[in-house]
C-alpha atoms as a PDB file:
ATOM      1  CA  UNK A   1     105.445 106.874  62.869  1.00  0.00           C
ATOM      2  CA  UNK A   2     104.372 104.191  65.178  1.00  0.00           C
ATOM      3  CA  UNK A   3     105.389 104.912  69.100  1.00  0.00           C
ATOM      4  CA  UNK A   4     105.000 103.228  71.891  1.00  0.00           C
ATOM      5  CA  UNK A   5     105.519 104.988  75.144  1.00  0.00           C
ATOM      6  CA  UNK A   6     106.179 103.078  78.480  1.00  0.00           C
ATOM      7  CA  UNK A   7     104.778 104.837  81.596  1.00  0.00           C
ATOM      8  CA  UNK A   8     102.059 106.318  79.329  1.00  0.00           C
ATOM      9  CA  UNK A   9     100.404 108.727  81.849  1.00  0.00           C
ATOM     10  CA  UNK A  10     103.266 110.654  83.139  1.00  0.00           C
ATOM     11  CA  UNK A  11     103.392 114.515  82.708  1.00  0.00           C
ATOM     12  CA  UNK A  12     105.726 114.380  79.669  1.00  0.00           C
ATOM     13  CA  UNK A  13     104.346 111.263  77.930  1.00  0.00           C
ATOM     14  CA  UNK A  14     101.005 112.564  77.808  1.00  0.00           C
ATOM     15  CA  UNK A  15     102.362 115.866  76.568  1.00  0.00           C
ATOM     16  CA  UNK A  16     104.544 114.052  74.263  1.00  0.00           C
ATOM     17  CA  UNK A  17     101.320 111.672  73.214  1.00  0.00           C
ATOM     18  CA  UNK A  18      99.469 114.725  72.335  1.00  0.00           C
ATOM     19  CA  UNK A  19     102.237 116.256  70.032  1.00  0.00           C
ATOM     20  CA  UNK A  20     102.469 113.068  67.889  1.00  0.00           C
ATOM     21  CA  UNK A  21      99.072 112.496  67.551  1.00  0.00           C
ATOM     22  CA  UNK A  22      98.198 115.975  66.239  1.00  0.00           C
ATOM     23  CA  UNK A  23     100.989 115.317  63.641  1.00  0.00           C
ATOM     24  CA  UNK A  24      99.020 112.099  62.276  1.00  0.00           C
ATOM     25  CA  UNK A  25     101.630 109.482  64.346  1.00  0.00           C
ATOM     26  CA  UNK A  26     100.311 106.411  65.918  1.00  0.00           C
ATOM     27  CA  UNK A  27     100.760 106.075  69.939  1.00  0.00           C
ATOM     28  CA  UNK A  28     100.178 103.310  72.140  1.00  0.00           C
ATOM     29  CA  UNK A  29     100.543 104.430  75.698  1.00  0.00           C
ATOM     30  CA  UNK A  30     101.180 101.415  78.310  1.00  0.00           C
ATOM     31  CA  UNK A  31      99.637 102.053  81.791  1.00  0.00           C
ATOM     32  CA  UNK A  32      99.562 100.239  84.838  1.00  0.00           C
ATOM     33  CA  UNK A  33      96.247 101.647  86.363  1.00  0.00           C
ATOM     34  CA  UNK A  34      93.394 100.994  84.155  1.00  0.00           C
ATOM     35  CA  UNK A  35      91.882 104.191  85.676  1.00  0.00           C
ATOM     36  CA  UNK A  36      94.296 106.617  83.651  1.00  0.00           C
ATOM     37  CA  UNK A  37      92.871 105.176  80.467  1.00  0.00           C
ATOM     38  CA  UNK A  38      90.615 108.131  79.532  1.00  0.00           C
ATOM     39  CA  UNK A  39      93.755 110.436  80.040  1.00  0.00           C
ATOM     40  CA  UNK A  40      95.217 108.783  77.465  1.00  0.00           C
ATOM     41  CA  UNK A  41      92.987 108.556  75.270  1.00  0.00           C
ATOM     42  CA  UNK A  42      92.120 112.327  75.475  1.00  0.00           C
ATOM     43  CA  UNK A  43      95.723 112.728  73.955  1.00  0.00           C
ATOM     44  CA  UNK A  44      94.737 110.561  70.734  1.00  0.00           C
ATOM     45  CA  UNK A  45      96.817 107.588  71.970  1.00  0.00           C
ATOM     46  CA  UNK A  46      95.644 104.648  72.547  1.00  0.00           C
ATOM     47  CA  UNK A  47      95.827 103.278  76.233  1.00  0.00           C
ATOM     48  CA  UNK A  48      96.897  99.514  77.065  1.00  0.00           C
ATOM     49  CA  UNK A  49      97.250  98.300  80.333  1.00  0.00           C
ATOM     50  CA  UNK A  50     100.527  96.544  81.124  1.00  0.00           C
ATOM     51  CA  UNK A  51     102.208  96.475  84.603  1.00  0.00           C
ATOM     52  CA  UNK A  52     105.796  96.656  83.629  1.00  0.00           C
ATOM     53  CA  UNK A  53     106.654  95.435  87.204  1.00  0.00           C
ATOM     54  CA  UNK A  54     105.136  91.761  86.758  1.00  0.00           C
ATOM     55  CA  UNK A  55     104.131  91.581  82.687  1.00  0.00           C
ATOM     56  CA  UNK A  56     105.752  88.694  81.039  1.00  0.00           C
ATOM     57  CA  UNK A  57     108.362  89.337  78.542  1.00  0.00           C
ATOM     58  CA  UNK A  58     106.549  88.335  75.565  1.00  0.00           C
ATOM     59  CA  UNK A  59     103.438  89.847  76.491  1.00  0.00           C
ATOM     60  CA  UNK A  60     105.339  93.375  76.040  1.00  0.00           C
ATOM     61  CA  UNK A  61     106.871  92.390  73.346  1.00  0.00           C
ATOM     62  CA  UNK A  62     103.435  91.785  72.125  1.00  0.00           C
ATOM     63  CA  UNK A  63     102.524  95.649  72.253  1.00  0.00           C
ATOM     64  CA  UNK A  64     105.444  97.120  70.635  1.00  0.00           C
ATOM     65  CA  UNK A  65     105.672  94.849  67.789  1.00  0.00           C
ATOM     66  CA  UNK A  66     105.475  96.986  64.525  1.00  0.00           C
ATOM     67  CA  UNK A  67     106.437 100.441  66.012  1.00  0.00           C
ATOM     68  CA  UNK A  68     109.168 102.683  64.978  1.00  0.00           C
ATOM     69  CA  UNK A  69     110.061 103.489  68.146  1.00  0.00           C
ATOM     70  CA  UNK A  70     109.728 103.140  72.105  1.00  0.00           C
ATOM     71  CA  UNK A  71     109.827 106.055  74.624  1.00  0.00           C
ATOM     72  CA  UNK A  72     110.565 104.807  77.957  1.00  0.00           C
ATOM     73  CA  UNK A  73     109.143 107.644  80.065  1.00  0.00           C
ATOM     74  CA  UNK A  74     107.883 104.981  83.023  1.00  0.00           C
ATOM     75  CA  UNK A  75     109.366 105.884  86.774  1.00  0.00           C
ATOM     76  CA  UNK A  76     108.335 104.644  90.294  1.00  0.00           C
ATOM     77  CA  UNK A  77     107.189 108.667  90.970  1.00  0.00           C
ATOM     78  CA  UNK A  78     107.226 110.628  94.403  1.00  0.00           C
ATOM     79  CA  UNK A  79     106.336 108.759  97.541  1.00  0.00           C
ATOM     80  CA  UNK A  80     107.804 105.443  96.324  1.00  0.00           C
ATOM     81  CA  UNK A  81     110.610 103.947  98.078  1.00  0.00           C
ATOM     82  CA  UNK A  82     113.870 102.328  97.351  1.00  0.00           C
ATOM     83  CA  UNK A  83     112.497  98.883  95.882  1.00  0.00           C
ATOM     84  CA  UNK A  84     110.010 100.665  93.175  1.00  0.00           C
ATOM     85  CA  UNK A  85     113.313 102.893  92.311  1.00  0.00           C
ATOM     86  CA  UNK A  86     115.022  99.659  91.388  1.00  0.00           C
ATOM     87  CA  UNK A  87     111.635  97.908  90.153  1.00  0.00           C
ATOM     88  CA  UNK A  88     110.474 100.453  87.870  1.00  0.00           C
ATOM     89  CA  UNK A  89     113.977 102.985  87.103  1.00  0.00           C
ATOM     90  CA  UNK A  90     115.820  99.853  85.948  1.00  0.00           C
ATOM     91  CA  UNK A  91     114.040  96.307  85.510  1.00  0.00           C
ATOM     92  CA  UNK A  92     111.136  98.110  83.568  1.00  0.00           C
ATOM     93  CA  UNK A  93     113.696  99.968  81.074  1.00  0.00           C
ATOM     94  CA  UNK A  94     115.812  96.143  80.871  1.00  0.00           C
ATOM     95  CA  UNK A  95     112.061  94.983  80.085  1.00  0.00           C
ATOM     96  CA  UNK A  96     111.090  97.316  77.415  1.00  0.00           C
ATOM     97  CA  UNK A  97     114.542  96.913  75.809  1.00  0.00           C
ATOM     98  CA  UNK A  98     114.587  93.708  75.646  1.00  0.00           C
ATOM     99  CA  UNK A  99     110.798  93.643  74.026  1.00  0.00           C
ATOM    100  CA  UNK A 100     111.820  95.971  71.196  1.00  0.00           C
ATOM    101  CA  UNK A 101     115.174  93.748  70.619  1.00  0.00           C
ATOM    102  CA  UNK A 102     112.776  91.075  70.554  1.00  0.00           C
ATOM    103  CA  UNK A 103     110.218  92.243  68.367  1.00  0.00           C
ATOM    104  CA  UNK A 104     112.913  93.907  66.077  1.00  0.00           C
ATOM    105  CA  UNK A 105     112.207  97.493  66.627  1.00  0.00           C
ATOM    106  CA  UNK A 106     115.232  99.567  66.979  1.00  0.00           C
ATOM    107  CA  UNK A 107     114.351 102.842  68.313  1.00  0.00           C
ATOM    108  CA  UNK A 108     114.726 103.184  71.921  1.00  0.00           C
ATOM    109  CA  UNK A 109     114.768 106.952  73.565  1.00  0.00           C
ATOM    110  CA  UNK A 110     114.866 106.813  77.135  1.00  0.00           C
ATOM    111  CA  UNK A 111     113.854 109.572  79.695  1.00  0.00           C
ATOM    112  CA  UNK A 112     116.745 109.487  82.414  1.00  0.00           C
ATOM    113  CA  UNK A 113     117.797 111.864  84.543  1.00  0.00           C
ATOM    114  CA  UNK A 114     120.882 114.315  84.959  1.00  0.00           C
ATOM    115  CA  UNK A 115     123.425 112.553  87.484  1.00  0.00           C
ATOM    116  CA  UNK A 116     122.900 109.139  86.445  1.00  0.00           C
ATOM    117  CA  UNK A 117     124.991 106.617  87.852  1.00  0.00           C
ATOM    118  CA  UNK A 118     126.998 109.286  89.804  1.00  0.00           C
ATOM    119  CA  UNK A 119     127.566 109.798  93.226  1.00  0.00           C
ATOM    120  CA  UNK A 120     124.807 111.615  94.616  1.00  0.00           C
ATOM    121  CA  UNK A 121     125.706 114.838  96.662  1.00  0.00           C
ATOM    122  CA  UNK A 122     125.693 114.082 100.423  1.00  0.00           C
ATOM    123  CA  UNK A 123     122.323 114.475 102.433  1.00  0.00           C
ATOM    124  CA  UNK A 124     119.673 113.513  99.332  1.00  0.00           C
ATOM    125  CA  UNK A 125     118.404 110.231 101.186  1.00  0.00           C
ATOM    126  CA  UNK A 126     118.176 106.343 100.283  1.00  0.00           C
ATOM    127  CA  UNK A 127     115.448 106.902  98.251  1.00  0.00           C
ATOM    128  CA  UNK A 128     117.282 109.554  95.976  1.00  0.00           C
ATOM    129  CA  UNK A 129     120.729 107.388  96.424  1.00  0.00           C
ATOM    130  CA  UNK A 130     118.372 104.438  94.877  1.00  0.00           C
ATOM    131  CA  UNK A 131     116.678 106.191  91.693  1.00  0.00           C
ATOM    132  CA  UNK A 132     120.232 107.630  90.567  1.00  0.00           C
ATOM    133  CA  UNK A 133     121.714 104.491  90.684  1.00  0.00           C
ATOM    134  CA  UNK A 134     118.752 102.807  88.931  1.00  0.00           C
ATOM    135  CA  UNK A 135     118.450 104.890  86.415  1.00  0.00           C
ATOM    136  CA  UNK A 136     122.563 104.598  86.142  1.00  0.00           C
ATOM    137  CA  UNK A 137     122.244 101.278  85.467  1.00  0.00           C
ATOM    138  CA  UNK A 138     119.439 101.294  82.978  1.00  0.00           C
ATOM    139  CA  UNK A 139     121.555 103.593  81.080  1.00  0.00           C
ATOM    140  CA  UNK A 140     124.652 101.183  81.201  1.00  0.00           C
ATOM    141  CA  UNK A 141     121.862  98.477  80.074  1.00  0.00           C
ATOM    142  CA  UNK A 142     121.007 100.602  76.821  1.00  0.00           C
ATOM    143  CA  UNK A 143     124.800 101.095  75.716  1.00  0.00           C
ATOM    144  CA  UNK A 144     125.601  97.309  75.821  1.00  0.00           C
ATOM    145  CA  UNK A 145     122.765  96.836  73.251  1.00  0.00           C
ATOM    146  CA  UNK A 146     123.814  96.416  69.466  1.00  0.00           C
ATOM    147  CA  UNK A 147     120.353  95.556  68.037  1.00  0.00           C
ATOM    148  CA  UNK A 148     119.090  98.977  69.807  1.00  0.00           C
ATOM    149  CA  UNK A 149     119.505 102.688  67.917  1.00  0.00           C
ATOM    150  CA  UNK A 150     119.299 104.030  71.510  1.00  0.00           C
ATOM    151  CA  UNK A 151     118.917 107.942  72.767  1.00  0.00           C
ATOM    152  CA  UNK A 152     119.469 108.997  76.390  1.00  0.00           C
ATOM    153  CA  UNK A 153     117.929 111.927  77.054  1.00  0.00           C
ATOM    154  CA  UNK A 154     118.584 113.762  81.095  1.00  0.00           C
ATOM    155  CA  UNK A 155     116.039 116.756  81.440  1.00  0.00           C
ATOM    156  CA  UNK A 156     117.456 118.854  84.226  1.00  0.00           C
ATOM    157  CA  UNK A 157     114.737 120.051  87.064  1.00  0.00           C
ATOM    158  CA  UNK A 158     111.290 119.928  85.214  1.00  0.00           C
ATOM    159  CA  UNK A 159     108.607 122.414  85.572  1.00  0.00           C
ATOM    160  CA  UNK A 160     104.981 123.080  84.496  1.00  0.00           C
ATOM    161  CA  UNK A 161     105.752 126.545  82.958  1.00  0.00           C
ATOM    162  CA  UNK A 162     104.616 127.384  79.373  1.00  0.00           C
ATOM    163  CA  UNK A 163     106.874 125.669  76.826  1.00  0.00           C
ATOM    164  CA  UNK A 164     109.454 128.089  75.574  1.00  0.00           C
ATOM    165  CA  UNK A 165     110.844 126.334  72.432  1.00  0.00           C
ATOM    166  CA  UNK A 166     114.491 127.350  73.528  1.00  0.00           C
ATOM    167  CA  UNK A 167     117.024 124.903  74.973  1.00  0.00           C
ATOM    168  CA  UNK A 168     120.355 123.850  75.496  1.00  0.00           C
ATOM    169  CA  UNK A 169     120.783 120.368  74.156  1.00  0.00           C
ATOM    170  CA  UNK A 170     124.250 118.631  74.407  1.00  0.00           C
ATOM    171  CA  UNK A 171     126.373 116.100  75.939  1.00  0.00           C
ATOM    172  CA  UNK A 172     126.835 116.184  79.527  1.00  0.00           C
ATOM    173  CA  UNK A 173     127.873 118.148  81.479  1.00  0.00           C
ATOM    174  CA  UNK A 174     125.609 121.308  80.996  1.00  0.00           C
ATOM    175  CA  UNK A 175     125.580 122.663  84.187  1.00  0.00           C
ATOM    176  CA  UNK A 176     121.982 122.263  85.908  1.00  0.00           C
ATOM    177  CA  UNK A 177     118.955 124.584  85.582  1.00  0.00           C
ATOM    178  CA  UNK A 178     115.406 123.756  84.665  1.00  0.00           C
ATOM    179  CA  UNK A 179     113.605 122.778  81.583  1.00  0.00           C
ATOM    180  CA  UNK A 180     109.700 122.750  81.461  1.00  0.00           C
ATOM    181  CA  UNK A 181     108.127 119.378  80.335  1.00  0.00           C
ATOM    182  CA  UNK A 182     106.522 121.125  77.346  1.00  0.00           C
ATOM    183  CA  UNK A 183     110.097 121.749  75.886  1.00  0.00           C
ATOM    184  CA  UNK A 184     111.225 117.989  76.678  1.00  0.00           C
ATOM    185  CA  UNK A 185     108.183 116.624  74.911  1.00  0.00           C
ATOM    186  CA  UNK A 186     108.429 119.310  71.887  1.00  0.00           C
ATOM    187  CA  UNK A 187     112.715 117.813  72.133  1.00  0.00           C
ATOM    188  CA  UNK A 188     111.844 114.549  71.987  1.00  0.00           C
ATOM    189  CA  UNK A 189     109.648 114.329  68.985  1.00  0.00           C
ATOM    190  CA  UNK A 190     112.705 115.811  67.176  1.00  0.00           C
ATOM    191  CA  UNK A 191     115.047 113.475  68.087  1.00  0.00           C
ATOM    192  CA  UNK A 192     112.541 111.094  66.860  1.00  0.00           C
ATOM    193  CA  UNK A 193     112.443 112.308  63.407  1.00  0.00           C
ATOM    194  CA  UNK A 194     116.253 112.793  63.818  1.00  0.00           C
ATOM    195  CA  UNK A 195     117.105 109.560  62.783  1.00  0.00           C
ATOM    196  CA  UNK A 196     120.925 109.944  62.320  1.00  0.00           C
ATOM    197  CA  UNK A 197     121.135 111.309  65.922  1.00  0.00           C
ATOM    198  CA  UNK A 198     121.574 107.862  67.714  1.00  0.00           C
ATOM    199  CA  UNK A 199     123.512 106.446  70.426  1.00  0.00           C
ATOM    200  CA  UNK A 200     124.341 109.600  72.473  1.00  0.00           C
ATOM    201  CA  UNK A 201     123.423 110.934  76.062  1.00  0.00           C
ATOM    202  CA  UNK A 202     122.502 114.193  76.234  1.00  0.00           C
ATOM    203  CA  UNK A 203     121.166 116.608  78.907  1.00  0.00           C
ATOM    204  CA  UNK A 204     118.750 119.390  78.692  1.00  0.00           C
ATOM    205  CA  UNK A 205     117.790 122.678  79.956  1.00  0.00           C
ATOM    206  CA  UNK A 206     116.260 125.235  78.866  1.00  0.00           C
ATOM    207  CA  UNK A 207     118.456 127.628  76.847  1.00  0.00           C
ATOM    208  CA  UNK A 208     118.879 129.906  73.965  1.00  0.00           C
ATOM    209  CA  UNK A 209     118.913 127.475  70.927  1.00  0.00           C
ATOM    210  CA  UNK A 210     115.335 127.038  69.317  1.00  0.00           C
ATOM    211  CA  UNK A 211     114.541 123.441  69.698  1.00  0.00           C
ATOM    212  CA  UNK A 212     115.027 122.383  66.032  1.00  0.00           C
ATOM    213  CA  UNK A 213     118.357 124.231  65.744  1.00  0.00           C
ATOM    214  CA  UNK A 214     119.752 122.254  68.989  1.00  0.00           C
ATOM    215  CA  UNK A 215     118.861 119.107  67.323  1.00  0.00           C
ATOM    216  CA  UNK A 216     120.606 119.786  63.901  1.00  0.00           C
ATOM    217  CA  UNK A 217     123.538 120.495  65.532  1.00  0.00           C
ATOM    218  CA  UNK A 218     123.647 117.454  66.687  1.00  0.00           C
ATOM    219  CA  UNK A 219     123.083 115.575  63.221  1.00  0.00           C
ATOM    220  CA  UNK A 220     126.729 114.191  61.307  1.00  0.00           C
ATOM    221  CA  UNK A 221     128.052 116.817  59.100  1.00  0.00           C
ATOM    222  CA  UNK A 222     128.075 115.715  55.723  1.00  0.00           C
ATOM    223  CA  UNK A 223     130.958 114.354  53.889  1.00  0.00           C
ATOM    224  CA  UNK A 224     132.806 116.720  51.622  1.00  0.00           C
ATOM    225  CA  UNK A 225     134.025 116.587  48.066  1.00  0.00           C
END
């Protein structure tokens, strides 16, 4: 496969980058700081520098013309405030949807988070308040698209731990827990391959299932005779 991934140097894309690349897939990973390059390189992708906060349309559209797929795994990180939430959380995914719509690919997974779009529990701050509702609304963004095969996929509290290859994968809600970035890297290049697994939000945790069982169970049964 062909993948683009938005937000390229994150924890999980470059996990994720180094998982298809070992497999023989082709990544792209877009970056804003031309300084991260080598990172992703080191993964097998290759790195292009695109500032999804002030690229033009068609220059994105540009870079993910001929893939299979796009992760968006791109988010305004700790110590930004409510306008990068908003900036980066929603405009960027609206962005990188409306590339792939535009250059006619039709696989769109998207990194979100659990709560999206809900009320956040009292006391978590603007800045929290800010990246739940952006991320809310770049989910609502992704459902109103027919020319997208979109995934939404909410990772509950991530950690660095060793991958464990067990999860619980389903449609919210799941309850809340952690899941290490490992396991959401090794869960998202199954739902890639998953193709008949579309359209759906789903959270994760870490959990009993093994990884590849959690994502069959999620695939149409077949018809009967």
């Amino acid at each position: 496969m062909n993948i683009v991934i938005a937000g390229g140097h994150g924890k999980i894309a470059l996990r994720l980058s180094r998982l298809l690349t070992a497999r023989g897939d082709t990544v792209l990973g877009l970056i804003r700081n031309p300084d991260h390059a080598g990172d992703v390189r080191a993964t097998g992708a290759g790195p292009v520098v695109c500032d999804l906060e002030s690229a033009d349309p068609a220059e994105v559209a540009g870079h993910v013309t001929g893939a299979d797929a796009v992760v968006f795994a791109a988010g305004a990180g700790p110590g930004s405030g409510t306008a990068r939430k908003d900036t980066v959380d929603r405009a960027a995914s609206v962005l990188m949807a409306d590339a792939a719509e535009s250059a006619g690919v039709r696989g769109f997974l998207q990194i979100s988070a659990m709560g999206a779009g809900e009320p956040s529990p009292p006391g978590r701050g603007d800045v929290w308040d800010a990246y739940i509702r952006a991320k809310g609304e770049a989910e609502d963004d992704l459902r109103r698209r027919d020319a997208l095969d979109w995934l939404i996929l909410r990772p509950g509290r991530l950690t660095d731990d060793p991958p464990t290859g067990l999860v619980t994968l389903a449609e919210p809600p799941i309850g809340h827990d952690v899941v290490t970035r490992d396991d959401v890297a090794a869960v998202i290049v199954a739902l890639l391959d998953a193709s008949d697994v579309r359209r759906r939000t789903l959270d994760l945790l870490n959990g009993p299932t093994r990884i590849e069982d959690a994502v069959a169970s999620l695939r149409p049964a077949l018809g009967g005779g």
